[in-house]
Each structure stands twice: as structure tokens, then as C-alpha cells.
C-alpha atoms as a PDB file:
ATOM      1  CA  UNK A   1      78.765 -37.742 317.428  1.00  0.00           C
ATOM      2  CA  UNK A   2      77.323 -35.115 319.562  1.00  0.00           C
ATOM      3  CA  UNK A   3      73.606 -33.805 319.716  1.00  0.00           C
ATOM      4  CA  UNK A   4      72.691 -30.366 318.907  1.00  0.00           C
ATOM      5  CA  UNK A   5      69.607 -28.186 319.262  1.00  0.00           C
ATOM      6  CA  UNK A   6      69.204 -25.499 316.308  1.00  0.00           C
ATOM      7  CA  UNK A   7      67.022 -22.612 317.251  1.00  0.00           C
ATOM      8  CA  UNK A   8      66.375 -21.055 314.011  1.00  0.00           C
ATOM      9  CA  UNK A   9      62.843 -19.748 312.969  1.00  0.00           C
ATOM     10  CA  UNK A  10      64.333 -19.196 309.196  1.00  0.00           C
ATOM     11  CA  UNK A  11      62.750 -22.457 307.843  1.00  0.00           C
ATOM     12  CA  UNK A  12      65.687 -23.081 304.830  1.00  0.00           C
ATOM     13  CA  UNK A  13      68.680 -21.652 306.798  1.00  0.00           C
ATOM     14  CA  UNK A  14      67.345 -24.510 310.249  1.00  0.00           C
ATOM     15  CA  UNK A  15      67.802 -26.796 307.828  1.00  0.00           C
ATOM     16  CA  UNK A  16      70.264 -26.290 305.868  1.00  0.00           C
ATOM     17  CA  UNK A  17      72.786 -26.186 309.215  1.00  0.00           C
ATOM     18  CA  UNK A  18      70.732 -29.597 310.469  1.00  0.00           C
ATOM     19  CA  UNK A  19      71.543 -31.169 307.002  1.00  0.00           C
ATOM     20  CA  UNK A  20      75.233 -29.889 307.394  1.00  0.00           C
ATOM     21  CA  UNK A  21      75.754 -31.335 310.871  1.00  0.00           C
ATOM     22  CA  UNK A  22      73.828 -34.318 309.895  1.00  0.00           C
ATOM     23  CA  UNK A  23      76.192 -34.871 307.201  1.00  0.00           C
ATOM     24  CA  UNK A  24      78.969 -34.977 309.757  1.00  0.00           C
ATOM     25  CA  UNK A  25      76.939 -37.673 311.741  1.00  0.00           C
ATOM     26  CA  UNK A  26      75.388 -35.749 315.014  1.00  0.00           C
ATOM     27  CA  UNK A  27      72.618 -36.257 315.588  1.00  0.00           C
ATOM     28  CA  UNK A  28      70.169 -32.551 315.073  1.00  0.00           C
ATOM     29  CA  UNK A  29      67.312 -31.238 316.064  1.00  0.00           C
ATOM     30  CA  UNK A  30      65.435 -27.878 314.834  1.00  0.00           C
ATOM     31  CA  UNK A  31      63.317 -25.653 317.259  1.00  0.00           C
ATOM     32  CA  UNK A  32      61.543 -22.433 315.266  1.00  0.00           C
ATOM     33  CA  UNK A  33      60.040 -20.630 317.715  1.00  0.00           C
ATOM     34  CA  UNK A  34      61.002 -19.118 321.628  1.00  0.00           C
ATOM     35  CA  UNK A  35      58.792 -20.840 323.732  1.00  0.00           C
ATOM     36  CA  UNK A  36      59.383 -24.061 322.129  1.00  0.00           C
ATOM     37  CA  UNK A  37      63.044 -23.447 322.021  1.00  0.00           C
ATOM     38  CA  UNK A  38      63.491 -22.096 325.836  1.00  0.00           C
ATOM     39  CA  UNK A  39      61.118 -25.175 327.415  1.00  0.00           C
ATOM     40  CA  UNK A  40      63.759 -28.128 325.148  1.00  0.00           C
ATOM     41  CA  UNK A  41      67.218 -26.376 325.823  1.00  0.00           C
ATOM     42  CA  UNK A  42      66.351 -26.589 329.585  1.00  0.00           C
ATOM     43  CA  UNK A  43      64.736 -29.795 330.196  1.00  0.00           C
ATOM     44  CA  UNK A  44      67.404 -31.701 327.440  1.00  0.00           C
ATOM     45  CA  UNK A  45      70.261 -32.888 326.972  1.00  0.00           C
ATOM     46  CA  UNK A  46      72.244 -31.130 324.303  1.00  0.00           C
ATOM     47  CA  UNK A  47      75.931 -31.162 323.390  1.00  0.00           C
ATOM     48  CA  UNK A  48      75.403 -27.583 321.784  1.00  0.00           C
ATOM     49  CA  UNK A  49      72.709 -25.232 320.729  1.00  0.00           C
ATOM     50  CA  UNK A  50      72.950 -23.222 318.253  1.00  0.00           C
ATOM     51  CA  UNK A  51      70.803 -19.980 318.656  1.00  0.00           C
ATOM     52  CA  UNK A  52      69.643 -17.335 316.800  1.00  0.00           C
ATOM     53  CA  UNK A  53      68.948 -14.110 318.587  1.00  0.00           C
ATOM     54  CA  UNK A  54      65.143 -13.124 316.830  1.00  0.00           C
ATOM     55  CA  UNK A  55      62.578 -15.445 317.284  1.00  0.00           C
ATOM     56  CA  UNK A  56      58.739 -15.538 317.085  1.00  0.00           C
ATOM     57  CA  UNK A  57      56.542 -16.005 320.218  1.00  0.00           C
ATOM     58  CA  UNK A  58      57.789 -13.398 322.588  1.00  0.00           C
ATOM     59  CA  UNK A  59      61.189 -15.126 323.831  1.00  0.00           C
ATOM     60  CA  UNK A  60      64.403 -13.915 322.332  1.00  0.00           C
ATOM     61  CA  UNK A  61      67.526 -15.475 321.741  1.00  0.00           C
ATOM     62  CA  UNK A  62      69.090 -13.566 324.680  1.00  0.00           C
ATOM     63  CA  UNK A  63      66.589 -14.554 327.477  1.00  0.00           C
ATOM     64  CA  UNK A  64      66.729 -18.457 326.368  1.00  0.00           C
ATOM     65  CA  UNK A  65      70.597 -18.031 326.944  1.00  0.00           C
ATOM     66  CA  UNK A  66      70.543 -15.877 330.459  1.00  0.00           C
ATOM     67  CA  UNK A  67      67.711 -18.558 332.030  1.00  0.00           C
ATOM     68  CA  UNK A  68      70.075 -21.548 330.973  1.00  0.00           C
ATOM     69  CA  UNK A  69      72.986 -19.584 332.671  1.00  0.00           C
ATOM     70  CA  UNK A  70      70.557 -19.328 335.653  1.00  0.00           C
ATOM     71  CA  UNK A  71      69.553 -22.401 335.882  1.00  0.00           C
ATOM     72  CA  UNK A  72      73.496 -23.930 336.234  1.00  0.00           C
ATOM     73  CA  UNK A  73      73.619 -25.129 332.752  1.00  0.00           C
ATOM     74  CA  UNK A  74      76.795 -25.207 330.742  1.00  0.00           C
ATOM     75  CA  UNK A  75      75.868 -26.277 327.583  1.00  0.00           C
ATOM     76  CA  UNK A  76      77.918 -24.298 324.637  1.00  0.00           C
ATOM     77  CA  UNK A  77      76.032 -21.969 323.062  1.00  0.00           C
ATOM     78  CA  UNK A  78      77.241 -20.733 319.691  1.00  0.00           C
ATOM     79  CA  UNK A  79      74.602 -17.032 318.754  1.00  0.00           C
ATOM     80  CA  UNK A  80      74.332 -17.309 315.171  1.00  0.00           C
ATOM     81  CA  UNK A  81      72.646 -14.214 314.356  1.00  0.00           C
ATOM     82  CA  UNK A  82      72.379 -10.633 311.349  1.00  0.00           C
ATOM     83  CA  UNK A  83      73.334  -8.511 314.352  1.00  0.00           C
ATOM     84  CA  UNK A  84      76.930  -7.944 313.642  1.00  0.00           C
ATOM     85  CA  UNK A  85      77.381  -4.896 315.279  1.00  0.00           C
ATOM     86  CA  UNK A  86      80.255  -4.910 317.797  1.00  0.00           C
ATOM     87  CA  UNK A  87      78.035  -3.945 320.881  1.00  0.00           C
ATOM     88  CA  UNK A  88      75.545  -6.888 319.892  1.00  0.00           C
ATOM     89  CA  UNK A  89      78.638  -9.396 319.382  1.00  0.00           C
ATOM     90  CA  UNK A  90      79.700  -8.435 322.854  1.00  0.00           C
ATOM     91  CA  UNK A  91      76.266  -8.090 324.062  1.00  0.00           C
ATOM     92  CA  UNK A  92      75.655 -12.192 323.175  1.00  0.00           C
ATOM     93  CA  UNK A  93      78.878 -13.306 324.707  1.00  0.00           C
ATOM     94  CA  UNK A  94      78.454 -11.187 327.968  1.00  0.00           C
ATOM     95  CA  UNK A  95      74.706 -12.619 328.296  1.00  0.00           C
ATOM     96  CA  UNK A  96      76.679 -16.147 328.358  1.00  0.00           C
ATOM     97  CA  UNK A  97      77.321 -17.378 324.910  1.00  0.00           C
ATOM     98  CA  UNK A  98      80.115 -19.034 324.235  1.00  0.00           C
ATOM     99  CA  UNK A  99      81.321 -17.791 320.570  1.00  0.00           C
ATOM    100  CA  UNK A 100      79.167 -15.300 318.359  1.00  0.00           C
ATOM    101  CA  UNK A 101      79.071 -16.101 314.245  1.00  0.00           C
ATOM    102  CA  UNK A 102      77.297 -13.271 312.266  1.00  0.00           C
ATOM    103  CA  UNK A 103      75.110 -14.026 309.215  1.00  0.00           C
ATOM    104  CA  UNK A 104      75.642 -14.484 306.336  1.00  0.00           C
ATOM    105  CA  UNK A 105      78.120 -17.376 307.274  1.00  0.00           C
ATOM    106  CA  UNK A 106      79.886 -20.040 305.928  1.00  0.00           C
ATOM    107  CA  UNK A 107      78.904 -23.274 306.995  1.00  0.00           C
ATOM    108  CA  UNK A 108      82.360 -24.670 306.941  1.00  0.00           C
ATOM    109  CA  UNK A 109      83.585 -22.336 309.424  1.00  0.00           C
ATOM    110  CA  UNK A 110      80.106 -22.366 311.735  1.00  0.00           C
ATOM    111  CA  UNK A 111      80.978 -26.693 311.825  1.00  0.00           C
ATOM    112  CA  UNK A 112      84.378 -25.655 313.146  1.00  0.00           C
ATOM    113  CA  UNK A 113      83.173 -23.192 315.712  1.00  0.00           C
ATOM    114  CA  UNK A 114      80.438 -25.828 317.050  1.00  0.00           C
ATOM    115  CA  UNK A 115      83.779 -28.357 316.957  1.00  0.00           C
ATOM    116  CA  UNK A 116      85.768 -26.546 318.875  1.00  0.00           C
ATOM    117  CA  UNK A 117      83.144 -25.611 321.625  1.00  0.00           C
ATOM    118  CA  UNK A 118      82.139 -29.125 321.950  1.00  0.00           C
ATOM    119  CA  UNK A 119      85.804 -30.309 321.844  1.00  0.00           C
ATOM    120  CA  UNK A 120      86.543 -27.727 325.066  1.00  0.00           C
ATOM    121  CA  UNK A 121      83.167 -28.871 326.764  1.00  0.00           C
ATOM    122  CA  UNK A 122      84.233 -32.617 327.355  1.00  0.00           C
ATOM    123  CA  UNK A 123      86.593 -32.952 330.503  1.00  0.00           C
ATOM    124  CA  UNK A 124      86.052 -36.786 329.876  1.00  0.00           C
ATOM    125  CA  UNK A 125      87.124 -38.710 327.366  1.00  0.00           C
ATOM    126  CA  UNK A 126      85.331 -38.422 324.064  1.00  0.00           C
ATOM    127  CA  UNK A 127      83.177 -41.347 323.447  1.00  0.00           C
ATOM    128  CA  UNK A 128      83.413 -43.119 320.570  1.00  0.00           C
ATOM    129  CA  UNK A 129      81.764 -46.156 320.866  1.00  0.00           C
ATOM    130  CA  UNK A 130      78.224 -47.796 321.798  1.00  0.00           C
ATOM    131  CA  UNK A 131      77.035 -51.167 323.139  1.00  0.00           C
ATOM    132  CA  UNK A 132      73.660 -52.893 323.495  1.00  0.00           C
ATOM    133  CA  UNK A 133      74.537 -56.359 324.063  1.00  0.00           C
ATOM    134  CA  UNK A 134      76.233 -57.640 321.018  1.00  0.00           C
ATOM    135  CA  UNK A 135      75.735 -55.033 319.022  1.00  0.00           C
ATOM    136  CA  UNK A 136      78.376 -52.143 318.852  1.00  0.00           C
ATOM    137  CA  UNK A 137      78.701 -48.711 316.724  1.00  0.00           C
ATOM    138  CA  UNK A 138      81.938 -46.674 316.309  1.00  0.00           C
ATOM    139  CA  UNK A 139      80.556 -43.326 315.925  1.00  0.00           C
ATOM    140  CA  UNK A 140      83.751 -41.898 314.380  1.00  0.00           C
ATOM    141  CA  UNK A 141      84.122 -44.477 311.823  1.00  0.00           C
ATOM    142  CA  UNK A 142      80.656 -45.709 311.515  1.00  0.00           C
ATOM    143  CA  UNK A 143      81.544 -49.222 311.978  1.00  0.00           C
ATOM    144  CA  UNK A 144      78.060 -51.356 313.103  1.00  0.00           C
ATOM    145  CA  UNK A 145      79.072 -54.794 314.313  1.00  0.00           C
ATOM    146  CA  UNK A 146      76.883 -57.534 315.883  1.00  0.00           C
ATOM    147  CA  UNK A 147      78.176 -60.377 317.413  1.00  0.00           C
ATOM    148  CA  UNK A 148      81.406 -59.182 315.695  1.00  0.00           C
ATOM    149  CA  UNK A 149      79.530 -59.447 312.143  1.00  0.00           C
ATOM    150  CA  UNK A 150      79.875 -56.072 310.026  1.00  0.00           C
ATOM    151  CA  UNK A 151      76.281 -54.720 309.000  1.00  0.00           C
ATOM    152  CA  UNK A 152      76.521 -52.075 306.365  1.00  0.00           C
ATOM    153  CA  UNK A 153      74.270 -49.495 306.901  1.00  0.00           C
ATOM    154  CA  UNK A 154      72.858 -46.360 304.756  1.00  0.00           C
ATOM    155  CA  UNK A 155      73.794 -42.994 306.207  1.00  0.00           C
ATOM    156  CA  UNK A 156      69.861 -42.057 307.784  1.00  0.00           C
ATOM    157  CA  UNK A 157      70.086 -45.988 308.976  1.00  0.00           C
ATOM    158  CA  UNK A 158      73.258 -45.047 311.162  1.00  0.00           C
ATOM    159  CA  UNK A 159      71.934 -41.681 312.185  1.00  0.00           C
ATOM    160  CA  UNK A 160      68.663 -43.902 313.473  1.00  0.00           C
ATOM    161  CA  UNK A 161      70.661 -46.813 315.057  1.00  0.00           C
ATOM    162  CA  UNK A 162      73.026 -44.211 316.786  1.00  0.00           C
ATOM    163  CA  UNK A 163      69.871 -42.563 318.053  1.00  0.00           C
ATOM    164  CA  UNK A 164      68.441 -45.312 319.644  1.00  0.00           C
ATOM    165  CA  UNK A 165      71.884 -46.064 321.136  1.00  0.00           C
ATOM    166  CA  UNK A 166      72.137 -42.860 322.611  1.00  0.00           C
ATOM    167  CA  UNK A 167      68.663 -43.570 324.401  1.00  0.00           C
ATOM    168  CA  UNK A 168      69.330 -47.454 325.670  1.00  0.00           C
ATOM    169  CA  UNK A 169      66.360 -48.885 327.402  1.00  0.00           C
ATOM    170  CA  UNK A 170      64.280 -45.539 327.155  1.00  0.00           C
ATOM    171  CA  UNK A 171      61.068 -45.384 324.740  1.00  0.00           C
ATOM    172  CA  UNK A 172      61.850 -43.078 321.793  1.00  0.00           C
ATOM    173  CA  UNK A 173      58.561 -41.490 320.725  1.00  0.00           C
ATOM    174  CA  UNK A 174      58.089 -41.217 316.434  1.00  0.00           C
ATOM    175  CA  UNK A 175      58.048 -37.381 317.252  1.00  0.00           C
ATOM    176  CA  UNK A 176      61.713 -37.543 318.861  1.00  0.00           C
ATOM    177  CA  UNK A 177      63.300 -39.853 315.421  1.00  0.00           C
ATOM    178  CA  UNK A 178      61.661 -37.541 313.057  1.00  0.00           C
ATOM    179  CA  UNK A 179      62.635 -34.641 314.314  1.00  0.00           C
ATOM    180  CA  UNK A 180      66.090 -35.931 314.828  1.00  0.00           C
ATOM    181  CA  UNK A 181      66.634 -37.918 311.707  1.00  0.00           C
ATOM    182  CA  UNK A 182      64.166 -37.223 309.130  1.00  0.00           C
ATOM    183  CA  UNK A 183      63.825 -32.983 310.333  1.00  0.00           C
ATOM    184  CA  UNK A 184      59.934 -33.232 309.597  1.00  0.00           C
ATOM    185  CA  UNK A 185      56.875 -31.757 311.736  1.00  0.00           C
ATOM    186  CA  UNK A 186      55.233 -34.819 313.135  1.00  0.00           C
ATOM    187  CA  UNK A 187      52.648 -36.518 311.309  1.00  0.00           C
ATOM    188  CA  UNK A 188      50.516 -39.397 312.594  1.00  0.00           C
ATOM    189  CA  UNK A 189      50.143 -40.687 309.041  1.00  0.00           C
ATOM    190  CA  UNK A 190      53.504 -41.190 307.816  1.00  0.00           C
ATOM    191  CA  UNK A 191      55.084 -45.049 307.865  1.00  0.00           C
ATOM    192  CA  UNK A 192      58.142 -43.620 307.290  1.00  0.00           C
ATOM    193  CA  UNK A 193      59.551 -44.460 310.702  1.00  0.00           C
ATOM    194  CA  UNK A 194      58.116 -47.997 310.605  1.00  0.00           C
ATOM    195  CA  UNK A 195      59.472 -48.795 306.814  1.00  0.00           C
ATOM    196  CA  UNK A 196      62.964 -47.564 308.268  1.00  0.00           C
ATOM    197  CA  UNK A 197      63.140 -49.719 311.722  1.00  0.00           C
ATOM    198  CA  UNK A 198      62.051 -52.840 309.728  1.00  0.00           C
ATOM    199  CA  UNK A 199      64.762 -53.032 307.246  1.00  0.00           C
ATOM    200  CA  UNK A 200      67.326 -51.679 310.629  1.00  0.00           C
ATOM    201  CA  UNK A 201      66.086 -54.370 312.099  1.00  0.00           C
ATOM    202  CA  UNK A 202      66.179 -56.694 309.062  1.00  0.00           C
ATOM    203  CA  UNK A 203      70.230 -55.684 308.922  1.00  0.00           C
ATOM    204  CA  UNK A 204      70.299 -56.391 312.882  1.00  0.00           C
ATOM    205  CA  UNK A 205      68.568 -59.396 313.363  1.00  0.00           C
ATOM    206  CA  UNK A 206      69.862 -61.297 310.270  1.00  0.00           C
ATOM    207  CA  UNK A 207      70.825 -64.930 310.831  1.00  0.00           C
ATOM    208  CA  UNK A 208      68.179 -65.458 313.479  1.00  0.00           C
ATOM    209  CA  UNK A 209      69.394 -62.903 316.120  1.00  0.00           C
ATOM    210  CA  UNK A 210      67.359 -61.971 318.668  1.00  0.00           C
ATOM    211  CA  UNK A 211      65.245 -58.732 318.231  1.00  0.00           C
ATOM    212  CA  UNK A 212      67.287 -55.811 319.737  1.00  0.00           C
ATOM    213  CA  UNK A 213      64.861 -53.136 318.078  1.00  0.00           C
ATOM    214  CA  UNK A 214      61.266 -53.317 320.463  1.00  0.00           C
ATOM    215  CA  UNK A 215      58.305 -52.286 319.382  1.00  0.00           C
ATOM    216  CA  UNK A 216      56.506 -49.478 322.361  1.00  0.00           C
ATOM    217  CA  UNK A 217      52.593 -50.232 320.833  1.00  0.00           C
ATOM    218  CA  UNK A 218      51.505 -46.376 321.058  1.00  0.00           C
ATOM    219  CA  UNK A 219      54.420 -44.773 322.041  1.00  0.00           C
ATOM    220  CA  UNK A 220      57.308 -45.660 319.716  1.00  0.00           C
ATOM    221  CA  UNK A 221      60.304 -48.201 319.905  1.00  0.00           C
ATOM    222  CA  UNK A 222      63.053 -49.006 322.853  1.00  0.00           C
ATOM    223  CA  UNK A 223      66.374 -50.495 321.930  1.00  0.00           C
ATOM    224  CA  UNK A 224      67.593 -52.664 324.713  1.00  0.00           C
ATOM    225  CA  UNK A 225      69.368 -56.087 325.159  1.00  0.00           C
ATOM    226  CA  UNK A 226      66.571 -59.231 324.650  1.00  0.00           C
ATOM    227  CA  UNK A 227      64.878 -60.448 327.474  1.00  0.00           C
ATOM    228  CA  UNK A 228      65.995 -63.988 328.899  1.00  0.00           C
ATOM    229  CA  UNK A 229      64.504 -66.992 328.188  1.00  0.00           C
ATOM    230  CA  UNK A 230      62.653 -68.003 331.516  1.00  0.00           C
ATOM    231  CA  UNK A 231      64.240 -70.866 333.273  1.00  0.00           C
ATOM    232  CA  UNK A 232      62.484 -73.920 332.589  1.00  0.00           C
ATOM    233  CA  UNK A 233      61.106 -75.455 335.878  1.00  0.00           C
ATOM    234  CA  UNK A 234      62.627 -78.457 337.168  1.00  0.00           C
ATOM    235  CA  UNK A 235      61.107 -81.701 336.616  1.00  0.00           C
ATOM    236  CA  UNK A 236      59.245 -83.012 339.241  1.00  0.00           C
ATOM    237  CA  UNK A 237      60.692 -86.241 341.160  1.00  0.00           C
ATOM    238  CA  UNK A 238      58.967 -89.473 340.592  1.00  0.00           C
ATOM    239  CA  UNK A 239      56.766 -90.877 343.173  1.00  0.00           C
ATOM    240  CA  UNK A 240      57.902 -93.565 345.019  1.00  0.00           C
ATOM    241  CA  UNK A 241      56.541 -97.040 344.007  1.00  0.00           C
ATOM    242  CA  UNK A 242      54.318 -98.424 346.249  1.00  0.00           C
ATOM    243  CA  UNK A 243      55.131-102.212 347.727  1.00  0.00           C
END
């Protein structure tokens, strides 16, 4: 599972790749617009952006790419864009992109470009598994196990726990998990989220485990290992009897 950032102002064709690599199990997020797009590839973490070379809002594909070359940053960048002239293939890969897919495309072969790139990316050994506590997710074979009890989990429920696993300990706003799992605009009425951690952690906790899933009041939910009980104090010795 790897995270990827799809800068796409096309509304259908941002999400139909985020549904495709979704699909696949990474975890994908959709930025439609320059500004928006330049300000999350540089202060995130990504695995791979995807970027298209017009956008709205006065920053182009090609500046985005040349300030995260700037700035040190060696995220693989994979230019999905209707310029398929040969000067503007070369133009994207001199300005620092990694590989350069015209449109129209194929998603099949776009997955296996964004594959490959992430594939050369990791010096490191690929991980493949997560653990918080006693709970454990195989990302390749999306195995869940707690306390080495299977959970069987629906395909947005393992794109959610896998999110939150990604992020241990840190507070995960509602913005971040729709944008990442459900791909919607954020919305201060919707329960979705809410309806979706409590049967997660209905699956988690079953049996009486302790609560892995926290609830942030006002800012959104932390998964992290369950505080200890505190120690209880020591009983205090008997007076000595009087004579």
C-alpha cells in the first residue's frame, strides 16, 4: 500500500484514477486546483503524485514539479497530461518528472507506470505489515488480526483501518479520512465517518478488547495502543497497637 496525491482538476477523470488505485488498496487523495495542489505535495508525505500539467488558479503542473525538485524532494512524479507532443513529453521529464503518460490513457497501464516508479523509489524493504499493539494488518494480503483473532473487514473498512495505521498516535482530522477514503469535499454534516469507525471499532474491540480506535472530541480520531491501567496504590500499613 502506498499513498498517492492525484492532481487532476477534471472532476470524473480525479476520480476515476482514485477509484482505480483505491481498488488496488493505496490509499488516494485528489487535489483540483494549483495552489491547493503545490502547498500538499510539499508539506506531505506522498509515495507518488500523479500530476496533470493544466490546472486552475495560476500554478501549473510544471512549476508544482520544479519547486518540489527545489526544495530536495524525490517523490516520483508520473505527468499525466493531453500534451503529447514530443517537445512537451521531454519538456515534463527534463522539468523533473519521472515518467510522462499522455491522455487518453489506459488505466491498466497508468497503475503499472505508478508501480514501477514506486517499486524503484524504495531502497528499503517494502513494508508489508502494521502493528498497534495487538492488532496487525498485512497490507498485501489484507489480513486484520487482533490478538491473533482474524477480523474480516469490508474493502472501505481496510482502506480506513490502514489509514489510521499509517498515522499511529497522530489525530486524523474527518477532512483527512474523507478525502482519503470516501474522495468527498468535506462536510460538517455528514455521520458518515462516525457510522464507519463504530462498526471498525465494533470488529476491533469484539470480545471485550480494549478500545484501540480514540475518539479526538473536535478534531477527529487517533489510533494508538490503550492507555495503562494506573497502578493501584499500596495499602497502607496498620498502625501499631497500642499497650
Amino acid at each position: 500500500m502506498w499513498r498517492c496525491l492525484i492532481v487532476e482538476d477534471d472532476a470524473d477523470n480525479a476520480r476515476y484514477i482514485a477509484e482505480g488505485f483505491r481498488a488496488l488498496g493505496h490509499v488516494a487523495v485528489i487535489s483540483r486546483d494549483g495552489t491547493d495542489a503545490l502547498a500538499r505535495a510539499t508539506s506531505e508525505a506522498w509515495d507518488l503524485v500523479i500530476l496533470d500539467r493544466m490546472l486552475p488558479n495560476e500554478v501549473d503542473g510544471l512549476s508544482i514539479l520544479a519547486t518540489l525538485r527545489a526544495l530536495g524532494k524525490k517523490t516520483p512524479v508520473l505527468v499525466l497530461s493531453a500534451l503529447s507532443a514530443l517537445d512537451e513529453r521531454v519538456r515534463g521529464l527534463k522539468a523533473g518528472g519521472d515518467d510522462y503518460l499522455a491522455k487518453p490513457f489506459a488505466f491498466s497501464e497508468l497503475a503499472a507506470r505508478a508501480e514501477a516508479l514506486v517499486r524503484r523509489s524504495r531502497t528499503g524493504p517494502e513494508i508489508r505489515t502494521l502493528e498497534v499493539a495487538d492488532l496487525s494488518i498485512d497490507l498485501a494480503s489484507r489480513q486484520v488480526k487482533r490478538a491473533g483473532r482474524p477480523i474480516a473487514l469490508q474493502p472501505r473498512e481496510f482502506r480506513l483501518l490502514a489509514y489510521l495505521m499509517m498515522h499511529p498516535g497522530q489525530v486524523v482530522t474527518r477532512t483527512m479520512l474523507l478525502e482519503a477514503v470516501w474522495d468527498y469535499q468535506f462536510d460538517p454534516q455528514t455521520n458518515v465517518i462516525d457510522v464507519q469507525v463504530s462498526r471498525l471499532r465494533g470488529k476491533l474491540d469484539a470480545g471485550g478488547a480494549p478500545t484501540l480506535i480514540q475518539t479526538v472530541r473536535g478534531a477527529g480520531y487517533r489510533l494508538a495502543p490503550p492507555e495503562p491501567e494506573p497502578e493501584a496504590a499500596p495499602a497502607a500499613a496498620p498502625a501499631p497497637a497500642r499497650r
